[in-house]
Structures are given as C-alpha cells and as structure tokens.
N, C-alpha and C. Protein backbone atom coordinates (compact mmCIF):
# COMPACT_ATOMS: atom_id res chain seq x y z
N UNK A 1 0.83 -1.20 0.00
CA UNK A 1 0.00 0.00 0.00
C UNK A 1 0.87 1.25 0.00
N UNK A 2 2.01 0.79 1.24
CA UNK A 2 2.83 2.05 0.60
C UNK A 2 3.37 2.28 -0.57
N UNK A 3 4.03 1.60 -1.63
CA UNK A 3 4.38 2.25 -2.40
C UNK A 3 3.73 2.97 -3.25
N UNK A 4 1.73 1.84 -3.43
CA UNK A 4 1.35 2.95 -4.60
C UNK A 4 0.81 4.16 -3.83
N UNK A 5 1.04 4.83 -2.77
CA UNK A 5 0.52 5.63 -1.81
C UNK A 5 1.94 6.75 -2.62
N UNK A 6 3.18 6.55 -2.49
CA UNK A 6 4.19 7.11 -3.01
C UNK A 6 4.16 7.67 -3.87
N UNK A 7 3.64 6.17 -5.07
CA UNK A 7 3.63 6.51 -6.46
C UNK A 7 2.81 7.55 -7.00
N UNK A 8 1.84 7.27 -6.44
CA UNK A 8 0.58 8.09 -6.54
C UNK A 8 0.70 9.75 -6.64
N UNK A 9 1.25 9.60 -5.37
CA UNK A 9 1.43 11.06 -4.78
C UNK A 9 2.94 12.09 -5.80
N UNK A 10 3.62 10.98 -6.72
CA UNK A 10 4.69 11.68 -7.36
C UNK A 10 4.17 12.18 -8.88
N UNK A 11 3.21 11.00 -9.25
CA UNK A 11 2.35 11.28 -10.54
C UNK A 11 1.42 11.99 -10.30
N UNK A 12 1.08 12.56 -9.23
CA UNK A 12 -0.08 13.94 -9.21
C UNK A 12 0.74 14.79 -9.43
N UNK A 13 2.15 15.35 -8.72
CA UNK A 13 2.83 16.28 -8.45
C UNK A 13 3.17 16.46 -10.39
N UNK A 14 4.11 15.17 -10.86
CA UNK A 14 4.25 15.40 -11.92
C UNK A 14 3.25 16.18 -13.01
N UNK A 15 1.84 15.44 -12.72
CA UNK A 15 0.75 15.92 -13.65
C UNK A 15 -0.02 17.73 -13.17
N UNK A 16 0.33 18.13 -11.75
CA UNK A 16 0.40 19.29 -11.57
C UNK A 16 1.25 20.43 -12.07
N UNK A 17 2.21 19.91 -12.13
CA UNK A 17 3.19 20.70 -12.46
C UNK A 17 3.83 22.20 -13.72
N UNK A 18 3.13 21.39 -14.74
CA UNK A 18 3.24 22.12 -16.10
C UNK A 18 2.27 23.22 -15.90
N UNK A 19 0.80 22.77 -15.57
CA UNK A 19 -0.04 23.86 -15.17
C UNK A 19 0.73 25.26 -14.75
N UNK A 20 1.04 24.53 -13.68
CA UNK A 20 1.54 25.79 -13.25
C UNK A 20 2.67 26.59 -13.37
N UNK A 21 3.82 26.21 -14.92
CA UNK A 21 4.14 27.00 -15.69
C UNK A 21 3.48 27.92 -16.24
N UNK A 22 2.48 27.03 -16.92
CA UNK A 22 1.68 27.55 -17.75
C UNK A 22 1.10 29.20 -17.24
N UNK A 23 0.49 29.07 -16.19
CA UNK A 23 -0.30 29.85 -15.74
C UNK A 23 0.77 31.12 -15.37
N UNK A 24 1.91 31.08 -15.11
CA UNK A 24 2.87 31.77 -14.37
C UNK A 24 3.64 32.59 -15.77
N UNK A 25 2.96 31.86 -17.31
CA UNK A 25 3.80 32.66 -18.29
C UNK A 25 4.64 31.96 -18.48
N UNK A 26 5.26 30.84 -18.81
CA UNK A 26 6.13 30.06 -18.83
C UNK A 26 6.44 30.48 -20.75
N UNK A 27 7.61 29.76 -21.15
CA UNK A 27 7.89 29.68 -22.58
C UNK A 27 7.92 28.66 -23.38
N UNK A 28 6.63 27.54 -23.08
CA UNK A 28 6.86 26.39 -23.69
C UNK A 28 5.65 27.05 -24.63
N UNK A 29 5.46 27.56 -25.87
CA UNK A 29 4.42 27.77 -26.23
C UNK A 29 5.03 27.04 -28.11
N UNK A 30 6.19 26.18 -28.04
CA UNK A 30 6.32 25.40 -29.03
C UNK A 30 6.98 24.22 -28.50
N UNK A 31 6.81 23.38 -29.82
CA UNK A 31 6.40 21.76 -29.24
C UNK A 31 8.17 21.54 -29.23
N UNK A 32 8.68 20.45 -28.43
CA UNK A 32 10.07 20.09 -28.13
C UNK A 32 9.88 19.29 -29.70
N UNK A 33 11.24 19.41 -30.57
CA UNK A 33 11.38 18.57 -31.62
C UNK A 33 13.04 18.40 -32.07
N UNK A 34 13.69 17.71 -32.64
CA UNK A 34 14.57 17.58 -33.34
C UNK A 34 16.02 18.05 -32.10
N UNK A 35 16.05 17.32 -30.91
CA UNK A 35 16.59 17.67 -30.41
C UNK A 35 16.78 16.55 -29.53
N UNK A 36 18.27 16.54 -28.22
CA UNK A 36 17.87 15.60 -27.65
C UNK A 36 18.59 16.32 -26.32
N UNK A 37 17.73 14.98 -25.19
CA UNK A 37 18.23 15.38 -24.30
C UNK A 37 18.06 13.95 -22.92
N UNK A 38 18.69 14.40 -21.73
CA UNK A 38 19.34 13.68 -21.00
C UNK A 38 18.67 13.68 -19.20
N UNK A 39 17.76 12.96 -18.79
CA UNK A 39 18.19 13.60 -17.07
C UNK A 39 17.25 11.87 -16.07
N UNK A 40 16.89 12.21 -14.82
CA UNK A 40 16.63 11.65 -14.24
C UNK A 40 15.71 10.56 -14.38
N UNK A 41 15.44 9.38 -13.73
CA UNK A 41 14.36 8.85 -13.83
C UNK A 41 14.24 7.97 -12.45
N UNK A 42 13.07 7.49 -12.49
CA UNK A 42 12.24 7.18 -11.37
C UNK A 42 11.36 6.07 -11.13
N UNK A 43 11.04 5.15 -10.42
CA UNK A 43 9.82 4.23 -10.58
C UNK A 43 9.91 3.15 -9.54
N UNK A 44 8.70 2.66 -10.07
CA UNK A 44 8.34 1.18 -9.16
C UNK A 44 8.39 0.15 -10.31
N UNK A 45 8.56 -1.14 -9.86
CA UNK A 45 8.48 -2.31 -10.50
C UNK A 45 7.90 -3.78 -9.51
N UNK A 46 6.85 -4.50 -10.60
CA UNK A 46 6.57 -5.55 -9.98
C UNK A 46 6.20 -6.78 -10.53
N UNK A 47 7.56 -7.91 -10.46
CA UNK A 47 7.28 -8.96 -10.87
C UNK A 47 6.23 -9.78 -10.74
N UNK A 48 5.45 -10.54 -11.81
CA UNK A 48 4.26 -11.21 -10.93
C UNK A 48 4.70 -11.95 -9.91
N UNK A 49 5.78 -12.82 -9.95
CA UNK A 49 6.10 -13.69 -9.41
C UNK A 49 7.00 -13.82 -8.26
N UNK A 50 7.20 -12.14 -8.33
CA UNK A 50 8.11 -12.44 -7.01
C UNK A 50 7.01 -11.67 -5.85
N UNK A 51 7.87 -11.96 -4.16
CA UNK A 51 7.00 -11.21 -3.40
C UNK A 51 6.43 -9.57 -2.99
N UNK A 52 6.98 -9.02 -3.25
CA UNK A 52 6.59 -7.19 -3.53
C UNK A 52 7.57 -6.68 -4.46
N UNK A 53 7.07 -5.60 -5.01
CA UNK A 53 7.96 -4.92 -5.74
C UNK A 53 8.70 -4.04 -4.85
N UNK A 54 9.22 -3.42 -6.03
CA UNK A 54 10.49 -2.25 -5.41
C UNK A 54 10.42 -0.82 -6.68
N UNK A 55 11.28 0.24 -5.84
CA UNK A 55 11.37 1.78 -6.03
C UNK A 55 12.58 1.06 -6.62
N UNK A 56 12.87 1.90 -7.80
CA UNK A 56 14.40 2.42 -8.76
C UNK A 56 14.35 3.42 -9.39
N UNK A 57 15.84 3.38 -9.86
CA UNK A 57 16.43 4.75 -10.13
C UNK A 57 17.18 4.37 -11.73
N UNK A 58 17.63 5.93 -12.65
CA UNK A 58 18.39 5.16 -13.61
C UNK A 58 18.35 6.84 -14.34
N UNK A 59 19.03 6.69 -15.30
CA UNK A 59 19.19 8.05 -16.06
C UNK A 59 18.08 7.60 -17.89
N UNK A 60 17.87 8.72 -18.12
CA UNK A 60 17.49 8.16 -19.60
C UNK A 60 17.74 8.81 -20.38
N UNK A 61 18.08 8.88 -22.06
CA UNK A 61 18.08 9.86 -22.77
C UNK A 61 16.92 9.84 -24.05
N UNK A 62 16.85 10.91 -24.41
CA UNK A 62 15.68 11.07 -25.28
C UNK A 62 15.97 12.15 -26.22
N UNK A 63 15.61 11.08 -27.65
CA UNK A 63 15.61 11.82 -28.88
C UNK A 63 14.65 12.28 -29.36
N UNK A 64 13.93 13.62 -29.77
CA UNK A 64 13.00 13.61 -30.55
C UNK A 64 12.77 13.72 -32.19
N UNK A 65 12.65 13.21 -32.99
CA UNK A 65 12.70 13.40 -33.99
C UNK A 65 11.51 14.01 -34.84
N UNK A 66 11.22 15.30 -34.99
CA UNK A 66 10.25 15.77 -35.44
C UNK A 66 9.03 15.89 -34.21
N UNK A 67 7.56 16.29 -34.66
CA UNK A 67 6.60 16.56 -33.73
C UNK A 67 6.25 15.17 -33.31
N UNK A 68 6.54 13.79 -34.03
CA UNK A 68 5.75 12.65 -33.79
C UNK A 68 6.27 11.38 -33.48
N UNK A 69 8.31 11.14 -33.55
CA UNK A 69 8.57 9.95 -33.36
C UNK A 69 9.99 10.51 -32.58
N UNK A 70 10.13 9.44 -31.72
CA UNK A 70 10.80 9.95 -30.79
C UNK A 70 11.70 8.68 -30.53
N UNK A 71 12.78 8.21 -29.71
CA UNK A 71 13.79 7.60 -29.47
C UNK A 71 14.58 7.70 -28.01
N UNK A 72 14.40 6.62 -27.31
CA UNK A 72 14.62 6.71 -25.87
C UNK A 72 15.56 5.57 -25.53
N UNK A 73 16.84 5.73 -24.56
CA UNK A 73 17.72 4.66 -24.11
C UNK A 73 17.50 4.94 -22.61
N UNK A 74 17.54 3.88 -21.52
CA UNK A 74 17.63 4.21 -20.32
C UNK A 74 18.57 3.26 -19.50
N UNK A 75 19.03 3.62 -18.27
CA UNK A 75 20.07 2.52 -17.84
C UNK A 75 19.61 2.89 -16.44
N UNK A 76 19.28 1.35 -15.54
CA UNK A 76 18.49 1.63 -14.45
C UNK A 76 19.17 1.00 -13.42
N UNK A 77 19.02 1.07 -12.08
CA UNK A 77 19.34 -0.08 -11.09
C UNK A 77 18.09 -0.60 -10.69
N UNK A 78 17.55 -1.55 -10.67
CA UNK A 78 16.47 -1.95 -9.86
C UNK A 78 17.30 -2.86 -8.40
N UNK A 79 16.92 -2.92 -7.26
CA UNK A 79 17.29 -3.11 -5.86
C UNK A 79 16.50 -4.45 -5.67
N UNK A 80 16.42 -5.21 -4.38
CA UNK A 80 16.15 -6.33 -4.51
C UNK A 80 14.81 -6.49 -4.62
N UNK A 81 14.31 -7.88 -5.22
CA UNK A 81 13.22 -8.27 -5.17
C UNK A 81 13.02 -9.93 -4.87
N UNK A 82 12.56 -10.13 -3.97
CA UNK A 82 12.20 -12.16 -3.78
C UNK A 82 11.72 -12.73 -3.95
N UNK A 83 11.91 -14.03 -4.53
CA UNK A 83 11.14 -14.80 -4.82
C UNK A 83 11.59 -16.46 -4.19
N UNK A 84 10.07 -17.00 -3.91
CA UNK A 84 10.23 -18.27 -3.45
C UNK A 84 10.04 -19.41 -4.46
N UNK A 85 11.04 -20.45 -4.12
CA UNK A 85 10.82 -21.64 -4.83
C UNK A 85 10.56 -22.52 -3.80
N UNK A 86 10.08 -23.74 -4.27
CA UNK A 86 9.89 -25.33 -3.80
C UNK A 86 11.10 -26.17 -4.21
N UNK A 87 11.62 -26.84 -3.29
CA UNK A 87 12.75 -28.11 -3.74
C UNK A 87 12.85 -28.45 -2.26
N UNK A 88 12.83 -30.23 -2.61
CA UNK A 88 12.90 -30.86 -1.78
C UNK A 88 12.33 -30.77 -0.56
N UNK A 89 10.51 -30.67 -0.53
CA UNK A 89 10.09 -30.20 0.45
C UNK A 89 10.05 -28.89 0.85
N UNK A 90 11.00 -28.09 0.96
CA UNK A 90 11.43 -26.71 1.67
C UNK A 90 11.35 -25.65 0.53
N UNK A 91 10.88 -24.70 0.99
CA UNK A 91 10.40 -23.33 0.48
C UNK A 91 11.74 -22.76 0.83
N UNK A 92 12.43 -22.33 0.02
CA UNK A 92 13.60 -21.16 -0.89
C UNK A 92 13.32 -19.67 -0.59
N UNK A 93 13.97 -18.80 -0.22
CA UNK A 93 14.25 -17.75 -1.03
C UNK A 93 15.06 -17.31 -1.66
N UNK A 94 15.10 -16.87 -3.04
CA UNK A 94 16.20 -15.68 -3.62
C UNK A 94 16.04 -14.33 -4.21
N UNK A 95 17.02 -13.32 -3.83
CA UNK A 95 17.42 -12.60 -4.32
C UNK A 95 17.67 -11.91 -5.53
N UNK A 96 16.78 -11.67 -5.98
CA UNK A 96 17.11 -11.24 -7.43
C UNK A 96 17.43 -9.17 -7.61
N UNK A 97 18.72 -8.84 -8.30
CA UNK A 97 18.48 -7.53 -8.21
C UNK A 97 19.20 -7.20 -9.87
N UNK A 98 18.84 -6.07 -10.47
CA UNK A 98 19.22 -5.64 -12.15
C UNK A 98 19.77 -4.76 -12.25
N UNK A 99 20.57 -4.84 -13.56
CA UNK A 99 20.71 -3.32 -14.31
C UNK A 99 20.13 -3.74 -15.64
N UNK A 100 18.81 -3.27 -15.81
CA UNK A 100 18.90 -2.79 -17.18
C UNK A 100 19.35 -1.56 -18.24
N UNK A 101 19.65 -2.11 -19.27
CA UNK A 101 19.92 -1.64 -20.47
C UNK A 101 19.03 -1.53 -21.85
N UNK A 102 17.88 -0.67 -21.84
CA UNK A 102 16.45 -0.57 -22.64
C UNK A 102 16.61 0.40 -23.92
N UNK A 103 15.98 0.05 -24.90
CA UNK A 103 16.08 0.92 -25.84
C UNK A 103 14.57 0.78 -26.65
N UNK A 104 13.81 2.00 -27.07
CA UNK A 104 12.59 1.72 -27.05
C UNK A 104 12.26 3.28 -28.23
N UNK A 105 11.28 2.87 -28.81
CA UNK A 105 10.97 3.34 -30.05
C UNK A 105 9.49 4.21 -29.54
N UNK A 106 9.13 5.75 -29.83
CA UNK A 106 8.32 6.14 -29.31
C UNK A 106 6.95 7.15 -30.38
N UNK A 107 6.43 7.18 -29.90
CA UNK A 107 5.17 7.75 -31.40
C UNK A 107 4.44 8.56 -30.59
N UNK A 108 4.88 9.63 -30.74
CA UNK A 108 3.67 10.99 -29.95
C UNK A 108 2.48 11.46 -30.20
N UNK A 109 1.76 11.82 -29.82
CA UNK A 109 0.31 12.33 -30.33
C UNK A 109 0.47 14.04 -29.72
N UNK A 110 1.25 14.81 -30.43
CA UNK A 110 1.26 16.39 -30.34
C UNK A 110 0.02 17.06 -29.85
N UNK A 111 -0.90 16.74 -28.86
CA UNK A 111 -2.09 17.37 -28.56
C UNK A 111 -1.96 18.72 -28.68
N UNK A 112 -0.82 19.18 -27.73
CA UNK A 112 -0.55 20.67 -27.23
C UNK A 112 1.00 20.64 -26.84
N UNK A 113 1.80 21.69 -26.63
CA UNK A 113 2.76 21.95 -26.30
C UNK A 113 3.28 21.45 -25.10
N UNK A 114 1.83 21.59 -23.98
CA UNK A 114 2.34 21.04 -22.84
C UNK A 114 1.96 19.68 -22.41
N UNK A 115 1.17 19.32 -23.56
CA UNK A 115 0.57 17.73 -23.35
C UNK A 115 0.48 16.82 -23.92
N UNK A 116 1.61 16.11 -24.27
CA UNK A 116 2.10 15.32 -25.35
C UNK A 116 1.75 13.18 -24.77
N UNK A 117 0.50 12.62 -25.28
CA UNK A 117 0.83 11.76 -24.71
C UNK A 117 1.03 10.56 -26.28
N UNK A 118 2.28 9.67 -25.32
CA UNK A 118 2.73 8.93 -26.40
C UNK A 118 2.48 7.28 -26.11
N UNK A 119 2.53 6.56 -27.16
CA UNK A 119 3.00 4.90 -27.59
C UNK A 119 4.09 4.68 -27.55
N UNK A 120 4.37 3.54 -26.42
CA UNK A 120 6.53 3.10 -27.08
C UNK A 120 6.57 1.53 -26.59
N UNK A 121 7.61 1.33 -27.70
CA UNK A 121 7.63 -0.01 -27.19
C UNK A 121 9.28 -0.11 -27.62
N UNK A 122 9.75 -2.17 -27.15
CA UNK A 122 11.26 -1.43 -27.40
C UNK A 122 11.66 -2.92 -26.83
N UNK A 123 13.19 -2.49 -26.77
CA UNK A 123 13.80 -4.21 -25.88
C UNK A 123 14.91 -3.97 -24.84
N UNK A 124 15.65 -4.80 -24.12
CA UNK A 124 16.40 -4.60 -23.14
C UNK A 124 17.04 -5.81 -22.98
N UNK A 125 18.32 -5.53 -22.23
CA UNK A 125 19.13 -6.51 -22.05
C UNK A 125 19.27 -6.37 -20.86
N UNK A 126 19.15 -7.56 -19.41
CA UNK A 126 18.62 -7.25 -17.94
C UNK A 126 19.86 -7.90 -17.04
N UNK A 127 20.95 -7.24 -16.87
CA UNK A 127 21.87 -7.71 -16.47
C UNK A 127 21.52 -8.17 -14.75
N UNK A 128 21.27 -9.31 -14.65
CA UNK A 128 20.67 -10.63 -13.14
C UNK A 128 21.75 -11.09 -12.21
N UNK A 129 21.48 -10.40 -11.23
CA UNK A 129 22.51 -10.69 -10.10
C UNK A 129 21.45 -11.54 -9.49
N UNK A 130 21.77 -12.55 -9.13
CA UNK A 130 21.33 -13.84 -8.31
C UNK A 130 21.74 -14.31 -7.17
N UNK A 131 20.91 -14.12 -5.64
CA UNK A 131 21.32 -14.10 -4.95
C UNK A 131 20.67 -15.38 -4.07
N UNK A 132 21.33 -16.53 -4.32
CA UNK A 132 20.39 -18.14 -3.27
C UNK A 132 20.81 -17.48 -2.05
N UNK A 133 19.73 -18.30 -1.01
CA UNK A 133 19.85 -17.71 0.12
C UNK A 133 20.57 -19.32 0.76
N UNK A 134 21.35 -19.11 1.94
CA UNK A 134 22.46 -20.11 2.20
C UNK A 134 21.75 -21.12 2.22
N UNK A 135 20.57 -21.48 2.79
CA UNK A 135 20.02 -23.07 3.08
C UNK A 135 20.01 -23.65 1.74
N UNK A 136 19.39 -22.70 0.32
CA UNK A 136 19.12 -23.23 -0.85
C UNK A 136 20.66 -23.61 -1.46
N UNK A 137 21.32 -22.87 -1.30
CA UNK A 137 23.20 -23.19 -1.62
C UNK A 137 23.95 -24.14 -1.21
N UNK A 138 23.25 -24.37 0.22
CA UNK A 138 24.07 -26.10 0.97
C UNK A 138 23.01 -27.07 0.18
N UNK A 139 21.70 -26.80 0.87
CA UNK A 139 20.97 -28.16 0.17
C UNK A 139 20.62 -28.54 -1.58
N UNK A 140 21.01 -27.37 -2.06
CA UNK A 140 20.90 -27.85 -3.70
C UNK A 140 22.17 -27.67 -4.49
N UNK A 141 23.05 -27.35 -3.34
CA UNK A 141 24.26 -27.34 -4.18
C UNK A 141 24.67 -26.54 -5.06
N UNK A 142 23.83 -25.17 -5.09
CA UNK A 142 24.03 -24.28 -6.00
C UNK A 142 24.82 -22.41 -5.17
N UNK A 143 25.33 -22.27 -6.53
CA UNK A 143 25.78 -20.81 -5.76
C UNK A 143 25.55 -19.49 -6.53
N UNK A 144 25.68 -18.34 -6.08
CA UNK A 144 25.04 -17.10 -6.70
C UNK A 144 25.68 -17.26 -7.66
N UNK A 145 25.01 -16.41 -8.65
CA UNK A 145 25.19 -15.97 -10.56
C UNK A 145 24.45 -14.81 -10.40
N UNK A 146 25.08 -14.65 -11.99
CA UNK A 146 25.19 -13.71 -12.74
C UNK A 146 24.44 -13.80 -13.99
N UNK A 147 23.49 -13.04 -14.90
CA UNK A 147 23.63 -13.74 -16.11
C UNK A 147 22.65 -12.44 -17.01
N UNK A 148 22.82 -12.46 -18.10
CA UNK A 148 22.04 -11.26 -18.73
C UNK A 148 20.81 -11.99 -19.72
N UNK A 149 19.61 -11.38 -19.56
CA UNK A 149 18.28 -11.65 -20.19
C UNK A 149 18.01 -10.85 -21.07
N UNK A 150 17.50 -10.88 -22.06
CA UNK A 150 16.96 -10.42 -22.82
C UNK A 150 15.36 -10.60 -22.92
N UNK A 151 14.52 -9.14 -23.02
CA UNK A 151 12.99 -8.84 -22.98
C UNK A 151 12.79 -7.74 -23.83
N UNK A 152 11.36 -7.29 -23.68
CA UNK A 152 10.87 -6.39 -24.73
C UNK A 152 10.21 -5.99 -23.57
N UNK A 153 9.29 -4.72 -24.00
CA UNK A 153 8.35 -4.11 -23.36
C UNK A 153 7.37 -3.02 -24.22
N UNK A 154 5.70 -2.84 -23.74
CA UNK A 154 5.41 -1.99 -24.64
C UNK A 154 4.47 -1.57 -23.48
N UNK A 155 4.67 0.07 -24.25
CA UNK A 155 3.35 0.66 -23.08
C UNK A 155 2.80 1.97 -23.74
N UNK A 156 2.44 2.95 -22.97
CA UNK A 156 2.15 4.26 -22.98
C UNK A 156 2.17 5.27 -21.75
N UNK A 157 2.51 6.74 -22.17
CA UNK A 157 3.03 7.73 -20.99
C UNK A 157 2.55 9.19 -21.48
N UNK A 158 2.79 9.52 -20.96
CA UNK A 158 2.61 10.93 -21.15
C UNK A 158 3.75 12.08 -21.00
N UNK A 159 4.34 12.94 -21.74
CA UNK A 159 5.18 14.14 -22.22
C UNK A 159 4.47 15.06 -21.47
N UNK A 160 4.92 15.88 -20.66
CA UNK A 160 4.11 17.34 -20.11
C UNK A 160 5.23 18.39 -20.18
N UNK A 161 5.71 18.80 -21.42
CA UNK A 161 7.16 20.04 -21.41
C UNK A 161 6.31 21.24 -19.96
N UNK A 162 7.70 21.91 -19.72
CA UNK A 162 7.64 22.88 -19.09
C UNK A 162 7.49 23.99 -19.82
N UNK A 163 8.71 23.93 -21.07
CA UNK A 163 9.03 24.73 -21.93
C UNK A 163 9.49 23.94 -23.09
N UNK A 164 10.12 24.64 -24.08
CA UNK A 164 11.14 23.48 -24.96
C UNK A 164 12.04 23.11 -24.86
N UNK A 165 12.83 23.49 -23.41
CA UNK A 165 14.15 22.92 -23.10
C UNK A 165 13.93 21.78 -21.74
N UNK A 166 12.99 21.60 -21.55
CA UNK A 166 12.43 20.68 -20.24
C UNK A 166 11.30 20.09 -20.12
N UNK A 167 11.27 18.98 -20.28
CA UNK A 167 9.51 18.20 -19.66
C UNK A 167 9.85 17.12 -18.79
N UNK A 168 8.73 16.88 -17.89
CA UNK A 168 7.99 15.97 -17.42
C UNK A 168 7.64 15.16 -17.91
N UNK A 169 8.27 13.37 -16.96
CA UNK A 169 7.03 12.36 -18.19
C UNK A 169 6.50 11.60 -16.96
N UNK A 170 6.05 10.76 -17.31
CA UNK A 170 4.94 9.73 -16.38
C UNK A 170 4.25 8.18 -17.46
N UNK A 171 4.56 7.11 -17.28
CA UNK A 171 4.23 6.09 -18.39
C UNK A 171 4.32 4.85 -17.19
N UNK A 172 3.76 3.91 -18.43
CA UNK A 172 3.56 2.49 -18.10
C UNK A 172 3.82 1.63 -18.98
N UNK A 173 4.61 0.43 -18.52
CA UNK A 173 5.10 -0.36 -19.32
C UNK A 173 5.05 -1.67 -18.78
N UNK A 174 4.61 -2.93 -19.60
CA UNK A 174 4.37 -4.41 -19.60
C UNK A 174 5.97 -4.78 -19.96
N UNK A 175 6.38 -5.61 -18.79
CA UNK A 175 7.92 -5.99 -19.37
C UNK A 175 7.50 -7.85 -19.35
N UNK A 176 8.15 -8.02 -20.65
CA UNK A 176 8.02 -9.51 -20.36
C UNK A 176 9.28 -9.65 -20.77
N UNK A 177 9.67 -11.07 -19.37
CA UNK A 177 11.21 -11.05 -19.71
C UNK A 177 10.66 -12.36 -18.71
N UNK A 178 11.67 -13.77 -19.74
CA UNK A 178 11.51 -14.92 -19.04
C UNK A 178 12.84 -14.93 -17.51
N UNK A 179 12.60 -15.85 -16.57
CA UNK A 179 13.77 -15.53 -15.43
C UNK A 179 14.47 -16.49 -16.41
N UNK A 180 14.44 -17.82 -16.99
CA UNK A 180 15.51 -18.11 -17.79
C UNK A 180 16.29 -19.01 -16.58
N UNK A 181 16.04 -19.81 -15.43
CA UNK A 181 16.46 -20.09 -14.44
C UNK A 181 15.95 -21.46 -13.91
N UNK A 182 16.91 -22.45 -14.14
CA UNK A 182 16.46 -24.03 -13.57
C UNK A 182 15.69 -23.89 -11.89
N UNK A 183 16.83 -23.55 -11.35
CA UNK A 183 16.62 -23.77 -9.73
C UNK A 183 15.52 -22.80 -9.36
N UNK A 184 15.16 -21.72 -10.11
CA UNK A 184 13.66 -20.89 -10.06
C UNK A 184 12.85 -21.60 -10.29
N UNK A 185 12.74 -22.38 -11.00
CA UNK A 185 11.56 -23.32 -11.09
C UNK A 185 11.03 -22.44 -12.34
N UNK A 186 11.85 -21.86 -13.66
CA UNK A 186 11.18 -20.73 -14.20
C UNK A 186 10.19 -19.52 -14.15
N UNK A 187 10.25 -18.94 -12.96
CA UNK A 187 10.26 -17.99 -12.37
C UNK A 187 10.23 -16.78 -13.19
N UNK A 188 9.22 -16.14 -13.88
CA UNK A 188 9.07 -14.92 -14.32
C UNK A 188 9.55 -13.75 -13.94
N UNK A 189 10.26 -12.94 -14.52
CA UNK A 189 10.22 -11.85 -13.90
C UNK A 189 9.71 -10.57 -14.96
N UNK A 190 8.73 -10.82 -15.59
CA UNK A 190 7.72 -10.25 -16.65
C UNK A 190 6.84 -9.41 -15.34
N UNK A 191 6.04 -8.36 -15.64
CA UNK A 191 5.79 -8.02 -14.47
C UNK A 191 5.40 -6.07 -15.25
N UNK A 192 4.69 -5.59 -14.09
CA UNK A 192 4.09 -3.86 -14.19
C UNK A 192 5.52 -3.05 -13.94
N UNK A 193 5.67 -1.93 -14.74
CA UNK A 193 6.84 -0.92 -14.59
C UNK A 193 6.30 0.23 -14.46
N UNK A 194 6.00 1.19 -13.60
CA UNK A 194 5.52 2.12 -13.44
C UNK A 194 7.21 3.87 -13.24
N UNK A 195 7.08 4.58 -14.25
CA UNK A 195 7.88 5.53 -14.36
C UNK A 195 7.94 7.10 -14.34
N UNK A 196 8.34 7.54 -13.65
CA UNK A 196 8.46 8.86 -14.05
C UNK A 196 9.86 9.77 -13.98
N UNK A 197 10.20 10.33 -15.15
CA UNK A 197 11.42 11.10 -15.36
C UNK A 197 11.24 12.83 -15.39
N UNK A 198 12.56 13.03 -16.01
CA UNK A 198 12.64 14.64 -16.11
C UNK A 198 13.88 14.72 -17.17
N UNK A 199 13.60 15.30 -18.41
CA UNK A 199 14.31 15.36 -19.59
C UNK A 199 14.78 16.91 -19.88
N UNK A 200 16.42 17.12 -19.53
CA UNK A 200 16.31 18.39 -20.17
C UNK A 200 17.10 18.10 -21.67
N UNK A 201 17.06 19.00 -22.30
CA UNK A 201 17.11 18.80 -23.61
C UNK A 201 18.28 20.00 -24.15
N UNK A 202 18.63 19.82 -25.09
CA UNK A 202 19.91 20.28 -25.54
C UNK A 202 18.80 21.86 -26.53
C-alpha cells in the first residue's frame, strides 16, 4: 500500500506541475522537436512472481525526432526483489536484483505543447545478479550468478514540457522477460513498470 501511496502522490505532483508554468507565463508555447536530451528517472516495478515490488532509479536519454517519433535509451538499477521456490520439500528464497539496459521506439500524439501523450515499445538486455539464500546453496548445491536476459516491453506515458528545453514524463510499461532459471523453477520476472522522469534537452 505504501508504495502505490508514493507513487501516486509523485504522478499527481508530476501531472500538476506544467499547469503551473503555464499559468505563471512560462515559454513552452512550441512543441520540443529535433533535439535531444538527457536527465533523471524514477519508478516502481513488480514482478508477478516475485513477493513485492520495489522503487528504482536510472538516467534516460531522449531523442526527438520531429513533432511525432521519438527515441529513448535508459540505464536503471532496480534493488532487490524475492522470490520463493519449492525443492525438496522446503520453500527457498532468492534474491534477485538488475541493471537494465532498454532501448525503445516512441510515437507521440502532439495534442498541445504542454501535453504530449505517447505509444513506445522497445527491448532490453537485464543484467541478473542472483542471490540463493544459504540453506538453498548447501541443500541444492548451488551458488550465486550472474547472467544477462533479454525482454521487450510496450506501453504508454505521457510528455508534459515545461518549456522546450524541459519536460515531465509519467508512463507504463508491460515488461516480459523470461527468469531463464532451472533452480527458479522458471520464475518470471515479466511483471508492471511504473515511471516517471525529467528530460532536459539540448
């Protein structure tokens, strides 16, 4: 409950925000295009399959190409998340924590200057730190890894510029990405991505 209590409360702020450029005289009164730019990002993530999600962090950059297609790379940490297996009687936990590496293709719908909401979809390479917890390491004989996945993802978000050198975003994205993992018992880690960044732009 807490996190979407968090989340919640960062995607109002985000979706408040431009307004009140707006209203104050701000200079976004043309659309961001043909330009790129670089800054923060933000979110929750939640595997179906593991036991709660988690808050991360990551930088992204963003190309726009013209009023309508756009081009996005991001590089994230996601922090731990657990999941239980079955073997030999006894219930498991492990450790799973990422860096992805995403690259994703984007299609805007130019409503207004300050309200741009878009389509993107795209793929990633999910670099998997694997963490057995000691009982599962003595009794199955296995020990932490490493290993990189490959997934896709597709969603939709919303663009809110400040001006043309700065916006606000806020989106959602379906990641399906197999865990790819014997001793998981194949273990998904496909799952809801909930985001919000801040792009300034060149």
């Amino acid at each position: 409950m807490k996190y979407s209590t968090l989340l919640l409360s960062l995607l109002l702020f985000i979706l408040s925000t431009p307004s009140v450029h707006a209203q104050s005289g701000g200079s976004g009164d043309s659309y961001i295009r043909n330009t790129l730019g670089i800054g923060p990002r933000l979110g929750y993530y939640k595997s179906k399959d593991a036991d709660e999600g988690n808050f991360y962090g990551g930088l992204q950059m963003r190309m726009r190409l013209g009023r309508v297609i756009g081009l996005e790379g991001t590089v994230e940490y996601r922090s731990t998340q657990t999941f239980k297996s079955q073997a030999l009687g006894s219930t498991y936990e492990t450790d799973i924590r990422q860096v992805p590496v995403t690259a994703s293709f984007m299609t805007y719908l130019p409503v207004d200057p300050h309200f741009e909401p878009y389509l993107l979809g795209g793929i990633g390479a999910y670099y998997t730190i694997v963490d057995y917890s000691q009982a599962f390491e003595n009794n199955l004989n296995v020990s932490d890894e490493s290993k990189v996945n490959l997934g896709f993802h597709l969603g939709f978000g919303l663009d809110l510029p400040i001006n043309n050198k700065v916006a606000l975003n806020a989106d959602y994205r379906y990641l399906f990405l197999d865990g790819n993992n014997d001793n998981l018992q194949d273990k998904q880690y496909s799952g809801n991505v909930f985001t919000a960044g801040l792009t300034f732009y060149l």
